[in-house]
Structure formats: structure tokens, C-alpha cells
C-alpha atoms as a PDB file:
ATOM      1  CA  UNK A   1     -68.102 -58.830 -10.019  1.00  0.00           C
ATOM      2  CA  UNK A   2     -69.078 -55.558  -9.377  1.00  0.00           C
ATOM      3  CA  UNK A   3     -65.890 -53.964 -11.097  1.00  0.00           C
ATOM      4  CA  UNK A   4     -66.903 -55.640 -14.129  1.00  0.00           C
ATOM      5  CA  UNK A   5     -70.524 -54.322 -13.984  1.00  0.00           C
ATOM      6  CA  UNK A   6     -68.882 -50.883 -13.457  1.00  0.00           C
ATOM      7  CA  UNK A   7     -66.533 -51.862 -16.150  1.00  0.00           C
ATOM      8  CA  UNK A   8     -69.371 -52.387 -18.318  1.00  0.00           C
ATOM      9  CA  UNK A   9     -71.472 -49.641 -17.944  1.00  0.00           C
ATOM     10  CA  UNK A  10     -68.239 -47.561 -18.366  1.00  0.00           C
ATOM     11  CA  UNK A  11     -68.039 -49.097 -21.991  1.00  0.00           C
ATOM     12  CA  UNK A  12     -71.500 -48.979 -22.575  1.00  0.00           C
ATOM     13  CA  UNK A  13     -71.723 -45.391 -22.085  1.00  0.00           C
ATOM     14  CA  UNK A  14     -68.763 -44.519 -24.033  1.00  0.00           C
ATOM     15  CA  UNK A  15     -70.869 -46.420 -27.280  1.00  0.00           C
ATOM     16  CA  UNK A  16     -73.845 -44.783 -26.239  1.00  0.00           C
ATOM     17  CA  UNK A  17     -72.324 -41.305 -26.536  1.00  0.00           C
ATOM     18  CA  UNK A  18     -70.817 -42.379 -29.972  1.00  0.00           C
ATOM     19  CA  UNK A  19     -73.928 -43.406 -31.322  1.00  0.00           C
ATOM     20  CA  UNK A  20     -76.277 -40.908 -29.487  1.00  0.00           C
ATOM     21  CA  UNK A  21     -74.288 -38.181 -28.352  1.00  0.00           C
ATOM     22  CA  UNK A  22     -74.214 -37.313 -24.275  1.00  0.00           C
ATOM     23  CA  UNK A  23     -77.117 -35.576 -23.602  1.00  0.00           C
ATOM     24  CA  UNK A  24     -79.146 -38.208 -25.070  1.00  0.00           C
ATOM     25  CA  UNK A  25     -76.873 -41.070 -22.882  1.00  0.00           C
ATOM     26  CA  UNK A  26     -78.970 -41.274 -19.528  1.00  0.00           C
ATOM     27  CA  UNK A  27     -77.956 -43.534 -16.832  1.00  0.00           C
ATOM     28  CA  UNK A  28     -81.527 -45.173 -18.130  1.00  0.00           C
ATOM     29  CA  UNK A  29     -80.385 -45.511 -21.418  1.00  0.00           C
ATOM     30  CA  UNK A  30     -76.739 -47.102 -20.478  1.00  0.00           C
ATOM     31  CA  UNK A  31     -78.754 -49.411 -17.618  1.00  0.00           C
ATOM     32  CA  UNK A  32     -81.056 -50.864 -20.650  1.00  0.00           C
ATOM     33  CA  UNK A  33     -78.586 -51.111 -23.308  1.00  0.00           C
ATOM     34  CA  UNK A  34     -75.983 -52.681 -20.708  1.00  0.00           C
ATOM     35  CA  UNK A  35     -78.039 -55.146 -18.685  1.00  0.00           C
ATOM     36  CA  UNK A  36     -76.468 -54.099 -15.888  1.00  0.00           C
ATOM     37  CA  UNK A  37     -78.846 -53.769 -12.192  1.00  0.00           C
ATOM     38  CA  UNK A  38     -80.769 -50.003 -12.274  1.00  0.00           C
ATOM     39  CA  UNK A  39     -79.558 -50.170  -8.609  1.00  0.00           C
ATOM     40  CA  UNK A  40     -75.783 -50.435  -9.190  1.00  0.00           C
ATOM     41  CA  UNK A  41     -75.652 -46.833 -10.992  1.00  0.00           C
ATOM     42  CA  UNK A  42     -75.578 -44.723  -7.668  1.00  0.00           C
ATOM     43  CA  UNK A  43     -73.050 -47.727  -6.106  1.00  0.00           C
ATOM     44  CA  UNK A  44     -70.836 -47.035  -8.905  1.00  0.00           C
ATOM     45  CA  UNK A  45     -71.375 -43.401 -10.088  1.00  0.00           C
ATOM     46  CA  UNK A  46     -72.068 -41.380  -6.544  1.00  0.00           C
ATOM     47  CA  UNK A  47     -72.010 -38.522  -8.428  1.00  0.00           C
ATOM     48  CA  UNK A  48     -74.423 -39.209 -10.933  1.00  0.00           C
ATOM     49  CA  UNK A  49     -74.422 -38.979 -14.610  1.00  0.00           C
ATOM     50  CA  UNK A  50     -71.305 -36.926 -14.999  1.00  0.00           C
ATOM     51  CA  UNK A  51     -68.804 -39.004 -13.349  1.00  0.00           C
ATOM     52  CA  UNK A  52     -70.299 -41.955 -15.945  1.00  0.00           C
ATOM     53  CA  UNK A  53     -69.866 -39.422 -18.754  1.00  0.00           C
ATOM     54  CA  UNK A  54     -66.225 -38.636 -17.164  1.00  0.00           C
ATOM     55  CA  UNK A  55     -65.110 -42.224 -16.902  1.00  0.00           C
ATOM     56  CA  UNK A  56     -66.358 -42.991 -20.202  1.00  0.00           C
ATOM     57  CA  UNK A  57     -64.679 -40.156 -21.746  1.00  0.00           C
ATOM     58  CA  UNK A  58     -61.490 -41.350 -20.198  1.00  0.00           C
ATOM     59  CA  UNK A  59     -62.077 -45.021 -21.567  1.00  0.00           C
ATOM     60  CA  UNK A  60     -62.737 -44.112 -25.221  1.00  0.00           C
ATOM     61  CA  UNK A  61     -59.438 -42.301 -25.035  1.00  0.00           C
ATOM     62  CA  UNK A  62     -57.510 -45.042 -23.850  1.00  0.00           C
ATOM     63  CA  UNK A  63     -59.475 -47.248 -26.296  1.00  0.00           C
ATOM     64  CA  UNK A  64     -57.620 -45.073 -29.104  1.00  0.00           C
ATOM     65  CA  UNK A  65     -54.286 -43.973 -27.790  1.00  0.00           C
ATOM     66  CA  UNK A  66     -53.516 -47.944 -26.665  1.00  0.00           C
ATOM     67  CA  UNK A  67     -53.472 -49.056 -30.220  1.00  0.00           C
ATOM     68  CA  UNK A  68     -52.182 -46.113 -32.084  1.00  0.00           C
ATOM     69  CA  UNK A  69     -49.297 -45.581 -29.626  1.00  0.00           C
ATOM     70  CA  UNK A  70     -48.489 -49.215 -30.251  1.00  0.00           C
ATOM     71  CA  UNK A  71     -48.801 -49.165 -33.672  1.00  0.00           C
ATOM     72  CA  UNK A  72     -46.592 -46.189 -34.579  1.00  0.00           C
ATOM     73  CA  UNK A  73     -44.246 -47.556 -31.958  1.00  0.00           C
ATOM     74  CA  UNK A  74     -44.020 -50.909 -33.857  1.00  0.00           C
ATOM     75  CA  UNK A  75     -44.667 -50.205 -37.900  1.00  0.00           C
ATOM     76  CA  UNK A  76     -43.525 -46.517 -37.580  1.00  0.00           C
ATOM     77  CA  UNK A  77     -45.905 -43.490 -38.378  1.00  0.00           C
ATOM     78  CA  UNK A  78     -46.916 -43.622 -41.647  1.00  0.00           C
ATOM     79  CA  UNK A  79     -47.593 -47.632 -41.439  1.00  0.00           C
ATOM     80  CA  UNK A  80     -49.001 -47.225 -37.734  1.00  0.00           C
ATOM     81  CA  UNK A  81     -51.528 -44.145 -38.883  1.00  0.00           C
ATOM     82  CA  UNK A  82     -52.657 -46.749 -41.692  1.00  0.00           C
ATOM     83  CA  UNK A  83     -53.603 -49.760 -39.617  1.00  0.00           C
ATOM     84  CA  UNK A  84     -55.112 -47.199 -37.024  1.00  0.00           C
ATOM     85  CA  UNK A  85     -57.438 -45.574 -39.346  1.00  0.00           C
ATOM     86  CA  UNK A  86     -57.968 -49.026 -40.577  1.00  0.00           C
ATOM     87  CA  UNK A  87     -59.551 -49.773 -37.409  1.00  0.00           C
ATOM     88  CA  UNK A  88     -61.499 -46.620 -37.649  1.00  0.00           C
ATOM     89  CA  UNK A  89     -62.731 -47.975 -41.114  1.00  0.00           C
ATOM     90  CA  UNK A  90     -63.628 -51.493 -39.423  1.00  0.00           C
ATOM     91  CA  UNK A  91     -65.835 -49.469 -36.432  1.00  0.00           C
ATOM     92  CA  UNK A  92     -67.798 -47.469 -38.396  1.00  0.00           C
ATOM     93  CA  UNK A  93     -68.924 -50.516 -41.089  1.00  0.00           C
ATOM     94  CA  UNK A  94     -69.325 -53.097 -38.052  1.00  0.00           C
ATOM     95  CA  UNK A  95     -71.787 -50.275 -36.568  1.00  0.00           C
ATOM     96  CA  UNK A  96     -72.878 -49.902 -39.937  1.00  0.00           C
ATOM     97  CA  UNK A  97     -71.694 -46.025 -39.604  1.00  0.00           C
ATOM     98  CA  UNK A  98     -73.991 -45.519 -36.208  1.00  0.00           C
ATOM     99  CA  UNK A  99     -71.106 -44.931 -34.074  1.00  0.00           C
ATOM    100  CA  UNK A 100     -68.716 -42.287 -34.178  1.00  0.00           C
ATOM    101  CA  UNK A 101     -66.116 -41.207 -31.548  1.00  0.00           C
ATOM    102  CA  UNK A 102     -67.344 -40.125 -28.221  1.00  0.00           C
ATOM    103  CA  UNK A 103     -64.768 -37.804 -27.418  1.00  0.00           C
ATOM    104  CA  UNK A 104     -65.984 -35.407 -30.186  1.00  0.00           C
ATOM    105  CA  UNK A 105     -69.507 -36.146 -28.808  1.00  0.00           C
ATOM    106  CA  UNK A 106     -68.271 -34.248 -25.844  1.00  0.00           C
ATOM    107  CA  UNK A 107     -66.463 -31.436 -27.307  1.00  0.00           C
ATOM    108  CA  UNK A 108     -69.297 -30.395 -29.503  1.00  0.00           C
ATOM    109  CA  UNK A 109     -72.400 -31.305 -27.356  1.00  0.00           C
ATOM    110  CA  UNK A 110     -73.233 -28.610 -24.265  1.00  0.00           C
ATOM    111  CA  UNK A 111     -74.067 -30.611 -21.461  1.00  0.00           C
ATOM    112  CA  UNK A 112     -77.173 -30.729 -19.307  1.00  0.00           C
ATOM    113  CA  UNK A 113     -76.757 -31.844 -16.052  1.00  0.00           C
ATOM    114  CA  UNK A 114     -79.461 -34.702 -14.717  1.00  0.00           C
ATOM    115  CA  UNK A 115     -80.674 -32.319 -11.979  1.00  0.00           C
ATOM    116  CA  UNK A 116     -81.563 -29.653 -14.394  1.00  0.00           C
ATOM    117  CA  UNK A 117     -82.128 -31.852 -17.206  1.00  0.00           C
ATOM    118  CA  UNK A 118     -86.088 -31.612 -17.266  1.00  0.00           C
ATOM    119  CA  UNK A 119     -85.237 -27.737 -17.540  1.00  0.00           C
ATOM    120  CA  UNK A 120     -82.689 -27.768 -20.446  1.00  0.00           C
ATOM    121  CA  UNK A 121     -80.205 -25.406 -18.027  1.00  0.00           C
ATOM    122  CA  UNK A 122     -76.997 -26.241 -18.851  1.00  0.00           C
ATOM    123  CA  UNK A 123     -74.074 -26.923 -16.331  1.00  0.00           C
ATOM    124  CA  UNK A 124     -71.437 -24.424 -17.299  1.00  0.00           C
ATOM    125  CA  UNK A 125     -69.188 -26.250 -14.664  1.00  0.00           C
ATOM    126  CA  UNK A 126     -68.989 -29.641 -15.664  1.00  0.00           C
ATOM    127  CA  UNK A 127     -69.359 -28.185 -19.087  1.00  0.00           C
ATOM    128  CA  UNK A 128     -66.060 -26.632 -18.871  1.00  0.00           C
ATOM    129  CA  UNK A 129     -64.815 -29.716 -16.907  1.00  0.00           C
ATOM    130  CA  UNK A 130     -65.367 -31.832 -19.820  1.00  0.00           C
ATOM    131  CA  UNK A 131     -64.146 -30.008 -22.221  1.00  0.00           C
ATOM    132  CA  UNK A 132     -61.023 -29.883 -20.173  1.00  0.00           C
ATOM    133  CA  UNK A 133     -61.151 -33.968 -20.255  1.00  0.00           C
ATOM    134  CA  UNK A 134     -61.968 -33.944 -23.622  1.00  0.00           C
ATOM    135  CA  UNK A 135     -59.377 -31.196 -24.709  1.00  0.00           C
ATOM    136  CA  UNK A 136     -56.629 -33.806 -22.401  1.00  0.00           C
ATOM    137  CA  UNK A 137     -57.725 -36.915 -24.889  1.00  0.00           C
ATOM    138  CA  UNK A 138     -56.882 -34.736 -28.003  1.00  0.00           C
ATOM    139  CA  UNK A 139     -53.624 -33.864 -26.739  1.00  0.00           C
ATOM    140  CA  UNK A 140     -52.688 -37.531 -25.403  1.00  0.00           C
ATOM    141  CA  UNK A 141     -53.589 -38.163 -29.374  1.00  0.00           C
ATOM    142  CA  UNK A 142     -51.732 -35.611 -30.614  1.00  0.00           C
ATOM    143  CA  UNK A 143     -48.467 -36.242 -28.567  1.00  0.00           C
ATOM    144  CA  UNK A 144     -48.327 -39.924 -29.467  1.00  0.00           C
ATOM    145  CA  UNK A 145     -48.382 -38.916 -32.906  1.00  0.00           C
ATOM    146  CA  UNK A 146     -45.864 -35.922 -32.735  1.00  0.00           C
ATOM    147  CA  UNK A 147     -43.694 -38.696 -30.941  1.00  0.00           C
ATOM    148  CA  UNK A 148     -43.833 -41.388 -33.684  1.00  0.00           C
ATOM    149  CA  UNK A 149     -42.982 -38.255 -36.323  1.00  0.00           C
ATOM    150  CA  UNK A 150     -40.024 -36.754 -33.817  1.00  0.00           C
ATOM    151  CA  UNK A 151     -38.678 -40.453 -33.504  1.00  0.00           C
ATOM    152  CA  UNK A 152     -38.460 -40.525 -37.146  1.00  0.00           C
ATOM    153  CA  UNK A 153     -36.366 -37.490 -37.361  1.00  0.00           C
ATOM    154  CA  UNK A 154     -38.837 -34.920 -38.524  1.00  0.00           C
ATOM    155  CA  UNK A 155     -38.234 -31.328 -36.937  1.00  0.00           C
ATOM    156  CA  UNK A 156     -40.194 -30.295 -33.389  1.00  0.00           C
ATOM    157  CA  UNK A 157     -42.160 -27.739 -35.109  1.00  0.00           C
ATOM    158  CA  UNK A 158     -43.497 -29.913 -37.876  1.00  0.00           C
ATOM    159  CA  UNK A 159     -44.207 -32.483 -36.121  1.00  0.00           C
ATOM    160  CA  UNK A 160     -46.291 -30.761 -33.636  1.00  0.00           C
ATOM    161  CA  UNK A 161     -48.336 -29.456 -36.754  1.00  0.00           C
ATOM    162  CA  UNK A 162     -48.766 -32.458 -38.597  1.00  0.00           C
ATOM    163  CA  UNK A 163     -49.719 -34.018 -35.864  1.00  0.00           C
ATOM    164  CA  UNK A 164     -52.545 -31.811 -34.949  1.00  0.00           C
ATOM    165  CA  UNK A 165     -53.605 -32.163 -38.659  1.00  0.00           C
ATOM    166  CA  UNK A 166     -53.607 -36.132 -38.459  1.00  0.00           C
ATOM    167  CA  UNK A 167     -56.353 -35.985 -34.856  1.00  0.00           C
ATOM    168  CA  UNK A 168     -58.230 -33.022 -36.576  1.00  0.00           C
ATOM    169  CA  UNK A 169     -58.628 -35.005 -39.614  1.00  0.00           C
ATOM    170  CA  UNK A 170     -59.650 -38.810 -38.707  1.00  0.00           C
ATOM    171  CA  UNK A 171     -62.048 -37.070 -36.128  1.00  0.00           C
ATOM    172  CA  UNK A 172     -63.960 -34.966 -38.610  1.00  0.00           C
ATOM    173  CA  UNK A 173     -63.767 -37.448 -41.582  1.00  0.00           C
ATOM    174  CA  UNK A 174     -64.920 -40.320 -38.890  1.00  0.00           C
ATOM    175  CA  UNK A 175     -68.068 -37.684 -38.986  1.00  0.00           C
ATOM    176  CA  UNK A 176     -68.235 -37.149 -42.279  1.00  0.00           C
ATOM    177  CA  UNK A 177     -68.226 -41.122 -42.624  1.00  0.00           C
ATOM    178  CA  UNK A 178     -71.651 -41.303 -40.712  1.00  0.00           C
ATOM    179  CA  UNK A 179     -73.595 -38.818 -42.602  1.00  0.00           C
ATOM    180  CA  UNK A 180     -72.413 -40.136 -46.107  1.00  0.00           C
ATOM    181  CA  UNK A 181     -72.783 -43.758 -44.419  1.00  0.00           C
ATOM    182  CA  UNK A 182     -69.974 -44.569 -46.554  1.00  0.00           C
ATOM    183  CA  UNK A 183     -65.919 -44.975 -45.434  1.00  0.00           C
ATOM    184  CA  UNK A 184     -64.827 -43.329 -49.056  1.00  0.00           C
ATOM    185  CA  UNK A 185     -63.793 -39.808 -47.205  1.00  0.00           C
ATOM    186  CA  UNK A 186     -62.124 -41.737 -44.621  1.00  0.00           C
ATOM    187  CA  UNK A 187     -59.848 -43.984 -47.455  1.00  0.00           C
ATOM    188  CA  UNK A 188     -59.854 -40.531 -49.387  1.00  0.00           C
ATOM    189  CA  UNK A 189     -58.191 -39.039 -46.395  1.00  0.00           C
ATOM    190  CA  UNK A 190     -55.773 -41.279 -45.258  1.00  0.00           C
ATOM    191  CA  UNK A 191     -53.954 -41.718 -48.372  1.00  0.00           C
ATOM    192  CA  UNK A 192     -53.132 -38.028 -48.605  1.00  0.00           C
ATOM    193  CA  UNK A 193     -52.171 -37.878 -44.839  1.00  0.00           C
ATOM    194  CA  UNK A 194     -49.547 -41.046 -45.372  1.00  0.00           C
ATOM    195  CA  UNK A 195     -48.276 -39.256 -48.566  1.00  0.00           C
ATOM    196  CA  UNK A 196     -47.814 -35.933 -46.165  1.00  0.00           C
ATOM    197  CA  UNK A 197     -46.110 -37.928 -43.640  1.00  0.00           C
ATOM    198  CA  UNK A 198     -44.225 -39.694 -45.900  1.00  0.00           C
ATOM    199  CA  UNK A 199     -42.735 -36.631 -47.972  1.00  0.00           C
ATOM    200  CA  UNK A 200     -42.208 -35.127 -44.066  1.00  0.00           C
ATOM    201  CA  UNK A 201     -39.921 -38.076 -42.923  1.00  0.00           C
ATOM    202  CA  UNK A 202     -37.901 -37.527 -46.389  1.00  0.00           C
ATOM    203  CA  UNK A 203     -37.328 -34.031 -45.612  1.00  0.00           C
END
């Protein structure tokens, strides 16, 4: 029981951050919106608020490389990037475009640490230590992507481009989504990155 609880707050924080951003995910916040014990956060997360910020980091990446590295696997890349921004698409209208992707939350937020967080000092330590996590999760994307293109014949170079492109661009139309509160730039998107990828594998 008390891996699932952990389990949970894990995945509650990672929505949190989506919808909220991290500095405005307290262990409060995830407690509440989790309905998990107040007393199980310093059972689980000894180290406070940034090992829960950590771990959920670390989830929402496996929450996206799981799918898409099955996907490209089994439909190839162009048909494998469709059905994954697909799901994309299907996230931000069931949240009715409140929730974005954590993982950006992270790279772009500069994070206050819960003892200094009546203060406003930021932690330039576990700032950089996130960034490093967060910076990891970008490249897990990125190789599963470059892999999907290499097994498909196109050339080490390109691929390692075009996959950069494909991450770069479902993150910042996924954010371009929620402020338009519509998934047009995400469709508008993902038809010119499966024409790319397609006129790449015919190369």
C-alpha cells in the first residue's frame, strides 16, 4: 500500500507541474489534489520537495518515451510520430488544454527550494540538477526518435537533426496549444513534420 500512495503522489505531482508549473506544486498542493495522508510526504520524500519534483520528472518521461518508443518501433516513424502526437492531441482536450508537459515546466521554471521558499532565493543546485534531469528526458526523446529514423535507413547526421526538430516542436506547439486553447497548431504541425520525415526516409 504504501508504494502505491508513493506511486500516486509521484503522478500527481507530475500533473500538478503540467498544469501549474513547479514552483507553484507544493507537497500541500500534491497532498490535497492526491488524497494521499499529509504524513506520508516525509515517509516517502526524505528529502523534501525536490526529490517529489525529481521522481516526477522521471515519471512524465517515462510516461512519453514508453509509448512513442513503442509506437515507432511497431508502425515505423512517420506512422508512430502520428499516433504519438495523437495522444498529445487527446491530453490537452481531456484537460481541456490545462495541462501541458511537465518536463518543459522544469526546464523553463527556476526553482525555489521549500526552505527558502518564503524568501524567493532560488536553489542554484538543484536548479542545475534538474535541468540536468530534465535535459536527460529530452535526450531519451530525442534518441528514440533518431533510432526509429536510423532504422529506416536515413543517414546519422539527419537523423540526429530531425530528430531534435520533432521533441523541439511537439513541446513548444503542446504550449502553444494551451494559450490558443485550441489543438489547430498542434494538427498544423504534425502534418508538416510527417511530410519532412516522409521525404527524409525517400532520400
Amino acid at each position: 500500500m504504501t508504494s502505491v500512495t508513493r506511486a500516486k503522489m509521484v503522478a500527481g505531482a507530475a500533473d500538478l507541474m503540467s498544469r501549474r508549473g513547479v514552483n507553484a506544486t507544493s507537497m500541500r498542493e500534491v497532498v490535497r489534489h492526491t488524497g494521499t495522508p499529509r504524513g506520508s510526504i516525509g515517509h516517502h520524500f526524505p528529502r523534501g520537495k525536490l526529490q517529489l519534483i525529481e521522481d516526477a520528472l522521471l515519471f512524465a518521461g517515462k510516461q512519453v518515451s514508453g509509448p512513442l518508443a513503442h509506437l515507432t518501433e511497431t508502425r515505423g516513424a512517420v506512422a508512430g510520430l502520428r499516433t504519438f502526437i495523437a495522444l498529445w492531441r487527446q491530453r490537452l482536450e481531456r484537460t481541456k488544454f490545462q495541462a501541458g508537459c511537465p518536463v518543459l515546466a522544469v526546464a523553463v521554471e527556476q526553482y525555489v527550494n521549500d526552505a527558502t521558499e518564503k524568501d524567493g532565493e532560488p536553489d542554484e543546485a538543484a536548479q542545475q540538477h534538474l535541468l540536468d534531469l530534465a535535459n536527460g528526458v529530452f535526450a531519451d526523446w530525442q534518441q528514440i526518435m533518431f533510432t526509429a529514423l536510423r532504422r529506416e535507413g536515413v543517414a546519422p547526421a539527419r537523423a540526429r537533426r530531425l530528430a531534435a526538430l520533432v521533441i523541439a516542436s511537439t513541446e513548444g506547439t503542446v504550449a502553444m496549444c494551451r494559450a490558443a486553447r485550441s489543438a489547430q497548431p498542434l494538427d498544423d504541425v504534425r502534418q508538416e513534420l510527417e511530410l519532412l520525415l516522409a521525404s527524409a526516409l525517400e532520400e
